[in-house]
C-alpha atoms as a PDB file:
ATOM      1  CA  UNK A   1      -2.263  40.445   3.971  1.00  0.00           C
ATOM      2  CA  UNK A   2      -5.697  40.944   2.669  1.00  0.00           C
ATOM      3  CA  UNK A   3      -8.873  41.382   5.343  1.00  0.00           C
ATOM      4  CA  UNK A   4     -10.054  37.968   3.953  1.00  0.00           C
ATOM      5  CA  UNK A   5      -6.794  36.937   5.210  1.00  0.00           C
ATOM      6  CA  UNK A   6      -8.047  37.811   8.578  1.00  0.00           C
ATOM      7  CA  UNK A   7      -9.428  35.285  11.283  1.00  0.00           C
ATOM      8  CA  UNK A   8     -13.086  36.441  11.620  1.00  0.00           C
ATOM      9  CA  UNK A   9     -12.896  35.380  15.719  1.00  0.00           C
ATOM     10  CA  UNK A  10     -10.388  37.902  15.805  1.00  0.00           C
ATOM     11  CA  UNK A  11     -11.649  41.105  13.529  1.00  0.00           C
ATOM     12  CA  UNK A  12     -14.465  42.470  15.996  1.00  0.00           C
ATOM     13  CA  UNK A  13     -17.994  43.192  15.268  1.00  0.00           C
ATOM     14  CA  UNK A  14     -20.076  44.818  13.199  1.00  0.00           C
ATOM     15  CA  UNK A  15     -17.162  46.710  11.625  1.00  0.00           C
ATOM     16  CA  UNK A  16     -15.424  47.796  14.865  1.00  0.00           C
ATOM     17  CA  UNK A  17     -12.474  46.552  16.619  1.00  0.00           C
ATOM     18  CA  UNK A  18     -12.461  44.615  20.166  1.00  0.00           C
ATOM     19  CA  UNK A  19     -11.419  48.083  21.597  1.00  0.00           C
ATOM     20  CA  UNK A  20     -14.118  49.633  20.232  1.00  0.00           C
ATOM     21  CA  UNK A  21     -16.775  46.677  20.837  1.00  0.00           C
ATOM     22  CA  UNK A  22     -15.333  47.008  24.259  1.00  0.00           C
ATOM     23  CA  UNK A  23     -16.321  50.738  24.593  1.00  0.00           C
ATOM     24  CA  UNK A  24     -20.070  49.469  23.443  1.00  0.00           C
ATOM     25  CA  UNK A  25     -19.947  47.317  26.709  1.00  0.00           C
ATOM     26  CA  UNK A  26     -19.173  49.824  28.751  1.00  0.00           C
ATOM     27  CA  UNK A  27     -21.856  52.711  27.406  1.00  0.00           C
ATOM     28  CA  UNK A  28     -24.574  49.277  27.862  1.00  0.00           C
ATOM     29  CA  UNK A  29     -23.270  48.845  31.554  1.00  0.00           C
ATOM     30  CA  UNK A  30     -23.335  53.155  32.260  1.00  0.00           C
ATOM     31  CA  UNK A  31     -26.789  52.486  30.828  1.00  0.00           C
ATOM     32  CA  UNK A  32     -27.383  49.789  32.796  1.00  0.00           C
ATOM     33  CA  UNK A  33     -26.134  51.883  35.905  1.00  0.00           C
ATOM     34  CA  UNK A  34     -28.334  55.028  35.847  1.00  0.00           C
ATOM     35  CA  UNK A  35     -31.200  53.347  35.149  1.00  0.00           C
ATOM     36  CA  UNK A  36     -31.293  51.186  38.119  1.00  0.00           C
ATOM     37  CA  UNK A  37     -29.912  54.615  39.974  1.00  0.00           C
ATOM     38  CA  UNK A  38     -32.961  56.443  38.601  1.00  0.00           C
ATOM     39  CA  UNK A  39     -35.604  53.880  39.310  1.00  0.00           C
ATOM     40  CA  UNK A  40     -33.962  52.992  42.641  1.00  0.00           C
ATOM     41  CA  UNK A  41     -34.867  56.898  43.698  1.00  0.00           C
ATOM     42  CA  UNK A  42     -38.581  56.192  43.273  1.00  0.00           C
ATOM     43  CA  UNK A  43     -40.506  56.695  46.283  1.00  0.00           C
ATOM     44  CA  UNK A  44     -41.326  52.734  46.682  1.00  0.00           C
ATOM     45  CA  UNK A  45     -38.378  51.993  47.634  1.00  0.00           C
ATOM     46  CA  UNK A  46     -37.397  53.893  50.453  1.00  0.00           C
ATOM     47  CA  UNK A  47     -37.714  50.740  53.015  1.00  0.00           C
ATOM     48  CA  UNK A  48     -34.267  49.612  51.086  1.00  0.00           C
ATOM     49  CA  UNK A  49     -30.897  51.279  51.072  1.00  0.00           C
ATOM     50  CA  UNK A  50     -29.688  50.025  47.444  1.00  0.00           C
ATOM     51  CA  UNK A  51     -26.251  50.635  45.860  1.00  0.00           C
ATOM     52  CA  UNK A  52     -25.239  50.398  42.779  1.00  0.00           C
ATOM     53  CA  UNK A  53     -21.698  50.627  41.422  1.00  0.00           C
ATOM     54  CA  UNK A  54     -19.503  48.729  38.225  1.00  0.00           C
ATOM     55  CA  UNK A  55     -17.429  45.887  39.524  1.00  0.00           C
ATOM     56  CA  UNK A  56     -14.350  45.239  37.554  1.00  0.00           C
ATOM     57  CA  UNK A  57     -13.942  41.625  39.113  1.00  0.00           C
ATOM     58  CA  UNK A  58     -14.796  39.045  36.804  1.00  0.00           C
ATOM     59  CA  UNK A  59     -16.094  36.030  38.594  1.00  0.00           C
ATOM     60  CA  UNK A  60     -17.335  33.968  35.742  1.00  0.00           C
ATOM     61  CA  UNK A  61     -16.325  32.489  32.041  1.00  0.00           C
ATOM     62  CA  UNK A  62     -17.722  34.129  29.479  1.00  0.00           C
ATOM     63  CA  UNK A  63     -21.041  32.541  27.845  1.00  0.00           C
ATOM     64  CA  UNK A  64     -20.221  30.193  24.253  1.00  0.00           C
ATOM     65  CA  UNK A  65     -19.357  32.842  21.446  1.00  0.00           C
ATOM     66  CA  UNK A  66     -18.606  35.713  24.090  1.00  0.00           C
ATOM     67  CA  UNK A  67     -15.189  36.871  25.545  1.00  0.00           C
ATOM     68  CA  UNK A  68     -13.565  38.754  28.336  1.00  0.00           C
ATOM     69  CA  UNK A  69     -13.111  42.247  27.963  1.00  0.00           C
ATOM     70  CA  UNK A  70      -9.042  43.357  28.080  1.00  0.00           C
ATOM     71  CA  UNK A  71      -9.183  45.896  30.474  1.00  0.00           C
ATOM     72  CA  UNK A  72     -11.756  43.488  32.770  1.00  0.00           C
ATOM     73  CA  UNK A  73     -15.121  42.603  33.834  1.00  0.00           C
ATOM     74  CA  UNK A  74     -17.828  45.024  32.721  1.00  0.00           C
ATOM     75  CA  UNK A  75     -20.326  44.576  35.571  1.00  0.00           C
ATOM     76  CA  UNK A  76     -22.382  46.065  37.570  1.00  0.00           C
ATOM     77  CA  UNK A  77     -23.063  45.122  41.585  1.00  0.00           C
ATOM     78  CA  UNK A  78     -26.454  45.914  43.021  1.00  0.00           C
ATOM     79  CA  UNK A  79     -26.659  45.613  46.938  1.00  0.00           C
ATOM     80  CA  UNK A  80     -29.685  45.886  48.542  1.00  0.00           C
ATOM     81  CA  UNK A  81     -30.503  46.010  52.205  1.00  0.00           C
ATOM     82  CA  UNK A  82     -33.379  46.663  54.632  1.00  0.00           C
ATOM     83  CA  UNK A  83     -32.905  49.954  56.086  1.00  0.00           C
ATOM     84  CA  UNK A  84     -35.014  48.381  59.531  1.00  0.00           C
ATOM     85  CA  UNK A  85     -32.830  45.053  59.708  1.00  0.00           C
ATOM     86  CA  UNK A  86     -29.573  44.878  59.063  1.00  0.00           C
ATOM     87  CA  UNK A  87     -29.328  40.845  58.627  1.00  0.00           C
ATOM     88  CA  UNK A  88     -31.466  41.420  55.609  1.00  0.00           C
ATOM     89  CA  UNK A  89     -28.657  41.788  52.888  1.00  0.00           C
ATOM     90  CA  UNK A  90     -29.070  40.834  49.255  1.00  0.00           C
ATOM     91  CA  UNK A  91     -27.026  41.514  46.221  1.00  0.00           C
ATOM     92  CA  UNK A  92     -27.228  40.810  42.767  1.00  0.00           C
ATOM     93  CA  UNK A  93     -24.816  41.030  40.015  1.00  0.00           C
ATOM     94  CA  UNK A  94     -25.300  41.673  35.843  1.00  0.00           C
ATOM     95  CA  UNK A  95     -22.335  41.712  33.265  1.00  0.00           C
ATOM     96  CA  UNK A  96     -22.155  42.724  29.948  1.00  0.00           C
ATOM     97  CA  UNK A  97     -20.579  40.419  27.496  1.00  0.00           C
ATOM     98  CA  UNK A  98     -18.911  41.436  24.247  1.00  0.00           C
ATOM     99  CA  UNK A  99     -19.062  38.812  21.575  1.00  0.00           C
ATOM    100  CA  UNK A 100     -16.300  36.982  19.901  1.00  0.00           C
ATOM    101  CA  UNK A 101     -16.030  38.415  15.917  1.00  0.00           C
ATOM    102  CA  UNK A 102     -17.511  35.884  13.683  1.00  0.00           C
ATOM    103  CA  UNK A 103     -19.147  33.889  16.534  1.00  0.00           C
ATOM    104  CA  UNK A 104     -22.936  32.920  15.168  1.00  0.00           C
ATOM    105  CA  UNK A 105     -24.144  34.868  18.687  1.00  0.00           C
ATOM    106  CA  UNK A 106     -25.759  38.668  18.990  1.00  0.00           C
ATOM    107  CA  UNK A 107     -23.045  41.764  19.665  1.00  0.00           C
ATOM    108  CA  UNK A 108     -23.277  42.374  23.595  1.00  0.00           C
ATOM    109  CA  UNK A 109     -25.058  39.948  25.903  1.00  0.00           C
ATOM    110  CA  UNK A 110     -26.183  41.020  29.733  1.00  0.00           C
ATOM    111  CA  UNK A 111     -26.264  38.051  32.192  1.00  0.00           C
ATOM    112  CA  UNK A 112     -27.093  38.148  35.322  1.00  0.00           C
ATOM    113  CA  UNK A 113     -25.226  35.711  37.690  1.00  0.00           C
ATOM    114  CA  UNK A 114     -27.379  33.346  39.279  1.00  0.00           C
ATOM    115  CA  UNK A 115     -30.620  34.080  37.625  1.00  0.00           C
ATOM    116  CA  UNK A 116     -33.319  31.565  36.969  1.00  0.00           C
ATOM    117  CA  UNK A 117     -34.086  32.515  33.209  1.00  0.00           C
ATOM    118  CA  UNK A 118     -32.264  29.974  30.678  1.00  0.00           C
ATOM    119  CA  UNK A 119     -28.888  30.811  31.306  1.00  0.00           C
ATOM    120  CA  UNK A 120     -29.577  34.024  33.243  1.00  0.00           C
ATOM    121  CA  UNK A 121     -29.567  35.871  29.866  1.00  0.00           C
ATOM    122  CA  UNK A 122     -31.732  39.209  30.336  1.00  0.00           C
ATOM    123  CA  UNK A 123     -31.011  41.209  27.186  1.00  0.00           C
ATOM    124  CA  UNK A 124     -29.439  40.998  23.893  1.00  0.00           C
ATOM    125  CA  UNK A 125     -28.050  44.090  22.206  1.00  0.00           C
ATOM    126  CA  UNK A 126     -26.935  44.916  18.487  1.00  0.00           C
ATOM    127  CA  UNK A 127     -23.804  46.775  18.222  1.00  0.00           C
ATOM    128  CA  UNK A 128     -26.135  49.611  16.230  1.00  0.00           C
ATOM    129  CA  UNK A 129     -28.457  50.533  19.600  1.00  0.00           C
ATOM    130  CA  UNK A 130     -25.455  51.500  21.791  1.00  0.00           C
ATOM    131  CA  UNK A 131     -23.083  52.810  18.971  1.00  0.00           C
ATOM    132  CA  UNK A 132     -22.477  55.390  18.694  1.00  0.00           C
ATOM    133  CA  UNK A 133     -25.648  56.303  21.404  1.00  0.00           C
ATOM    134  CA  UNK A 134     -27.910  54.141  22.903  1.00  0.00           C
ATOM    135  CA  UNK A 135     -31.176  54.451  20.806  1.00  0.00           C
ATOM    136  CA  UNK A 136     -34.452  55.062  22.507  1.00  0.00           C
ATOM    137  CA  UNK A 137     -35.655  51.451  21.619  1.00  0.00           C
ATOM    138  CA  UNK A 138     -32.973  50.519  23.267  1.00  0.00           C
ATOM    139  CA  UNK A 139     -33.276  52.422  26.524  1.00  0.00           C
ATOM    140  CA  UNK A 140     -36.723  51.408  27.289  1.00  0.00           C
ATOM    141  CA  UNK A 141     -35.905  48.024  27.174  1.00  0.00           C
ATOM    142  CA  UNK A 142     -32.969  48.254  29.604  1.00  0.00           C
ATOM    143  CA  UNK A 143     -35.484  50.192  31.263  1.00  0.00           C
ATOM    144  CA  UNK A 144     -37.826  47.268  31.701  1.00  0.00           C
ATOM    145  CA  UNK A 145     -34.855  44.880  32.257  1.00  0.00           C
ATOM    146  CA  UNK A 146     -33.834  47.120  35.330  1.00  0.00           C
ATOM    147  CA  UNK A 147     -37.494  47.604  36.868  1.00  0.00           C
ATOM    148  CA  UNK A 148     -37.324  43.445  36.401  1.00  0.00           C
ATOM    149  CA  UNK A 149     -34.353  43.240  38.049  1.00  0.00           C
ATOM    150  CA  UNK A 150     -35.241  45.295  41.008  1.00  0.00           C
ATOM    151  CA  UNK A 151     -38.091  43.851  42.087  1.00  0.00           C
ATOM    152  CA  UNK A 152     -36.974  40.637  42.046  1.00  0.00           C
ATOM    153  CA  UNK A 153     -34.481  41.767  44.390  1.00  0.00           C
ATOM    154  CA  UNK A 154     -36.944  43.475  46.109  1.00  0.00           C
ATOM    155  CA  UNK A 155     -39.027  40.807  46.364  1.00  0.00           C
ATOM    156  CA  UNK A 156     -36.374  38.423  46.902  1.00  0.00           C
ATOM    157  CA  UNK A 157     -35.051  40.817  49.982  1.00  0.00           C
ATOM    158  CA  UNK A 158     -39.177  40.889  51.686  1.00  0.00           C
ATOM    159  CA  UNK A 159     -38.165  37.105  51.886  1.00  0.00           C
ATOM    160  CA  UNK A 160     -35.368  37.279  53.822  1.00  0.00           C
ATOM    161  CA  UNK A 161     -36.575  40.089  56.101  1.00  0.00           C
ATOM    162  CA  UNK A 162     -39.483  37.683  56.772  1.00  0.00           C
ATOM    163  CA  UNK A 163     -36.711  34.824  57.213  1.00  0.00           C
ATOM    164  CA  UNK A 164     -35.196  36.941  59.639  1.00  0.00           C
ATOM    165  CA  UNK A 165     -38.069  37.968  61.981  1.00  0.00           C
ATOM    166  CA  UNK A 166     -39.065  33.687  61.987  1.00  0.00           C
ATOM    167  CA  UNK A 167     -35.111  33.572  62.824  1.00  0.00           C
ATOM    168  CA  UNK A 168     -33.051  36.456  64.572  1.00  0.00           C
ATOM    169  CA  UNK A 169     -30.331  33.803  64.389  1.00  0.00           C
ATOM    170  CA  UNK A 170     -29.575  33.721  60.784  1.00  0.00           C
ATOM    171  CA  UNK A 171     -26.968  35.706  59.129  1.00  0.00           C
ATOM    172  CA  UNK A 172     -28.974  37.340  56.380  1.00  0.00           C
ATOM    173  CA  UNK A 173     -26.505  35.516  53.954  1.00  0.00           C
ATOM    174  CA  UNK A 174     -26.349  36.793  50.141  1.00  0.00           C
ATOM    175  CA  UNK A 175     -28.701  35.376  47.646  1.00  0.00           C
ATOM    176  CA  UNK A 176     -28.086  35.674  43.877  1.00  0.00           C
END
């Protein structure tokens, strides 16, 4: 069997394997993850206790052209919550997904669930700014992505506090 014998959904990307396009996801999540730990340590937010982790559970289907992962979701889980009330609870969660080979769609694609942009689509990466390192272009955009992404939750968890002291009834419940 030749390689133009082989089904182009199923060869990878960008010269790699799905293994190996796999491993890309994962180095953009890590990315994804000490950035938001290193801007979450800034002094402004000290009001909020934030956590951030991975989260293997997938919860959704994977975007037109994209696929699941093998080894499972390749997410990351932000929880944020008022460190003065305790109803006031918000999380927020972004995965990385790898594209199908030969699907007319860029490499890796980071969605966050629930967001308000067309599709919740927040970046777009090329298999070359993560492999084998994530390029400095590329880390000042997930830069700017994260510092997005926080203060909408931010912001987002200011309206819920305020919801809270109108209401000392409601339950805080989980936006996003």
């Amino acid at each position: 069997m030749s390689p133009d014998d082989v089904d182009p959904l199923l060869a990878g990307r960008a010269g790699l394997g799905y293994a190996e396009l796999d491993d890309c996801a994962r180095r953009l999540r890590d990315l994804l993850v000490t950035t938001a730990e290193r801007q979450i340590g800034r002094p402004l937010l000290h009001e909020f206790a934030i956590d951030v982790d991975t989260d293997p559970v997938l919860r959704l289907s994977p975007p037109d052209g994209y696929r699941r992962p093998a080894a499972g979701a390749v997410s990351v889980r932000v929880v944020v919550q008022s460190r003065t009330s305790s109803a006031a609870r918000l999380g927020l969660r972004v995965t990385v997904w790898p594209a199908l080979g030969g699907a007319d769609v860029v490499d890796l694609l980071v969605v966050r669930e629930g967001a308000a942009a067309p599709d919740g689509h927040l970046l777009e990466v090329r298999v070359d700014e993560v492999h084998p390192a994530p390029t400095e272009s590329l880390q000042r955009r997930v830069s700017d992505v994260v510092a997005r992404q926080v203060a909408l939750v931010v912001s987002d968890l200011n309206i819920a506090m305020q919801r809270n002291l109108a209401n000392p009834d409601w339950d805080g419940g989980e936006l996003g």
